[in-house]
Protein backbone atom coordinates (compact mmCIF):
# COMPACT_ATOMS: atom_id res chain seq x y z
CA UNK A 1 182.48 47.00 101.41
CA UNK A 2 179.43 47.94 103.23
CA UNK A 3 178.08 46.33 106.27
CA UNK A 4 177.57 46.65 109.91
CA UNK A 5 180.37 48.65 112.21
CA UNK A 6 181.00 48.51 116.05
CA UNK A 7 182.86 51.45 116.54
CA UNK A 8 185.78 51.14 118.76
CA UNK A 9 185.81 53.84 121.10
CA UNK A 10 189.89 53.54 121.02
CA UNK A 11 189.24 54.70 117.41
CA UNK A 12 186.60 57.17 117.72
CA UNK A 13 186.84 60.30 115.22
CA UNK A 14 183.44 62.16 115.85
CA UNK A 15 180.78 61.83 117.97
CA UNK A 16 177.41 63.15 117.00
CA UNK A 17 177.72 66.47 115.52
CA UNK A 18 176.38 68.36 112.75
CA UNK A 19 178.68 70.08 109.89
CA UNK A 20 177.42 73.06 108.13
CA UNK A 21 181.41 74.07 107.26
CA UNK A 22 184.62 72.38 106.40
CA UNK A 23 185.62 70.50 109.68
CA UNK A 24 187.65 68.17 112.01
CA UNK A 25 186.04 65.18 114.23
CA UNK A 26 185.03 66.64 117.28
CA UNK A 27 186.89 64.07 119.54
CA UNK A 28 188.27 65.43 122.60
CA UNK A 29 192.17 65.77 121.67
CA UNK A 30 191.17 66.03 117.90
CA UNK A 31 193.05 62.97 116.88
CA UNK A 32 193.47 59.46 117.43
CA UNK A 33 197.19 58.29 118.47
CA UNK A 34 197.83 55.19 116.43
CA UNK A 35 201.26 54.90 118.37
CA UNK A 36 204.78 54.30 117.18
CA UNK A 37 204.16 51.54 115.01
CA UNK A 38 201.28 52.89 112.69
CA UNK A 39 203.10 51.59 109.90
CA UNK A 40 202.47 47.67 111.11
CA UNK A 41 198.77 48.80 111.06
CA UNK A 42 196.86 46.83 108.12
CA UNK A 43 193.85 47.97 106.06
CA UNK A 44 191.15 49.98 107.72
CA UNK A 45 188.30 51.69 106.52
CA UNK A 46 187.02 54.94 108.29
CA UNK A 47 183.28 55.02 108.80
CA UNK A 48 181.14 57.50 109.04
CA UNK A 49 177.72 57.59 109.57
CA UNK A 50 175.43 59.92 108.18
CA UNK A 51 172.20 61.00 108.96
CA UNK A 52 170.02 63.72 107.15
CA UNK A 53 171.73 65.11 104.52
CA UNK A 54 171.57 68.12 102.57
CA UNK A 55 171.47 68.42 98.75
CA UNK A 56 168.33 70.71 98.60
CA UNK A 57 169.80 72.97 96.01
CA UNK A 58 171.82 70.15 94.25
CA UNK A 59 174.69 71.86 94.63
CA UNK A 60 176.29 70.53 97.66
CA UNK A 61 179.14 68.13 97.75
CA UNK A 62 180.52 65.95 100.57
CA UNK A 63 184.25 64.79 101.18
CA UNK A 64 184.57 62.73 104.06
CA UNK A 65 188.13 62.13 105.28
CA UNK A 66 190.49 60.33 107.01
CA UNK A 67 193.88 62.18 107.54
CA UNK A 68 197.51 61.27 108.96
CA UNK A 69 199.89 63.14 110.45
CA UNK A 70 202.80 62.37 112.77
CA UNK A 71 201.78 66.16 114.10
CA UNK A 72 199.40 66.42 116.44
CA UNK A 73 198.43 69.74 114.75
CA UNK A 74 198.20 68.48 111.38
CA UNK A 75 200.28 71.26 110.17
CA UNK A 76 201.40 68.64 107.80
CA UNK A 77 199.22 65.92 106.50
CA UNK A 78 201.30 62.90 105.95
CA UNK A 79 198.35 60.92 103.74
CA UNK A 80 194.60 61.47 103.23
CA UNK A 81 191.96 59.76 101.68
CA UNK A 82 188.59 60.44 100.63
CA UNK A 83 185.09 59.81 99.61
CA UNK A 84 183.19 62.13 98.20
CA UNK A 85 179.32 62.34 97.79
CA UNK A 86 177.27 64.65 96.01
CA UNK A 87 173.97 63.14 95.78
CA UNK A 88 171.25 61.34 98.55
CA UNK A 89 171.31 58.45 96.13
CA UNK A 90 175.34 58.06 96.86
CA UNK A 91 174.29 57.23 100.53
CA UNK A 92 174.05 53.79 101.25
CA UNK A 93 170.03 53.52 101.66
CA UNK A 94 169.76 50.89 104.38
CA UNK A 95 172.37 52.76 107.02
CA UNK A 96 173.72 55.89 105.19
CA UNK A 97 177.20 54.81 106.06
CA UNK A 98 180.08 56.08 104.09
CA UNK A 99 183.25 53.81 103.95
CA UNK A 100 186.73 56.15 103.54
CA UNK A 101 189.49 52.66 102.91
CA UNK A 102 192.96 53.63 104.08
CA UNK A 103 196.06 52.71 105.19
CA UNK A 104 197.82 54.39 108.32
CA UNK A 105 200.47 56.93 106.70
CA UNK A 106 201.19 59.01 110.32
CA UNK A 107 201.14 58.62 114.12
CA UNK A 108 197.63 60.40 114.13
CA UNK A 109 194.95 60.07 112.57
CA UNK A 110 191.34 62.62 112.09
CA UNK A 111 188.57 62.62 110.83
CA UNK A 112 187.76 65.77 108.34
CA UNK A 113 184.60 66.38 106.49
CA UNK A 114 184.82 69.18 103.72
CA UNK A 115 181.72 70.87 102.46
CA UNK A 116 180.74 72.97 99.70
CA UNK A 117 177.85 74.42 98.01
CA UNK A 118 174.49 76.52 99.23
CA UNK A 119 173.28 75.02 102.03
CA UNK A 120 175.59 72.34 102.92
CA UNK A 121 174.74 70.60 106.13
CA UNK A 122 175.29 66.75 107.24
CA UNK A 123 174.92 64.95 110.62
CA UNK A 124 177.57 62.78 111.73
CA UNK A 125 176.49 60.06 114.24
CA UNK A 126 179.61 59.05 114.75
CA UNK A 127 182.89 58.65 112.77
CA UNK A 128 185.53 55.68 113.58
CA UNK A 129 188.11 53.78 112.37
CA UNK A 130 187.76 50.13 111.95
CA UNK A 131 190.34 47.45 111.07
CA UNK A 132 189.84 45.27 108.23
């Protein structure tokens, strides 16, 4: 499922930004609004891509997300799913993109990258979601 990605700036999750701790997209309200009828929405994949990447003590992990909610607070995640990577050779080599498939569960949707290990630190170009 790799390949090239226009981002759709009606889907943007992040912008450039570089994660060092467990975090949302940086988009201005935080989420994206899918609307009332996110549950007509088909397949998408969220896409993040990655620049340099940490794993200088081989301990650091990855989990790039894509959350719903029908909060705009995400006090309650309605579904989630993930793609974890833990190594540089898990990173597509051509375009370092990471591909997060899911399915619209909520109203709003976020990106959310959670990191773990000694040095963790990642750079986010940009972060969307793109229909299938």
């Amino acid at each position: 499922m790799k390949g090239s990605f226009i981002p759709d700036n009606d889907l943007l999750l992040a912008s450039a930004q570089t994660v060092t701790s467990s975090a949302a997209g940086n988009v201005s309200a935080g989420y994206v609004d899918l609307g009332a009828d996110y549950a007509n929405w088909p397949s998408m994949v969220g896409v993040f891509e990655v620049g340099t990447t940490d794993f200088a003590n081989a301990d650091e992990t990855y989990e790039y997300k894509i959350q719903f909610s029908n909060a705009t607070n995400f006090a309650t995640i309605e579904g989630e799913y993930s793609q974890t990577v833990s190594s540089q050779t898990e990173l597509d080599p051509n375009n370092s993109t990471v591909l997060v498939p899911a399915r619209a569960t909520g109203q709003y949707a976020r990106a959310f990258i959670t990191v773990a290990g000694t040095s963790p630190s990642t750079v986010v170009s940009v972060a969307s979601l793109n229909k299938e």
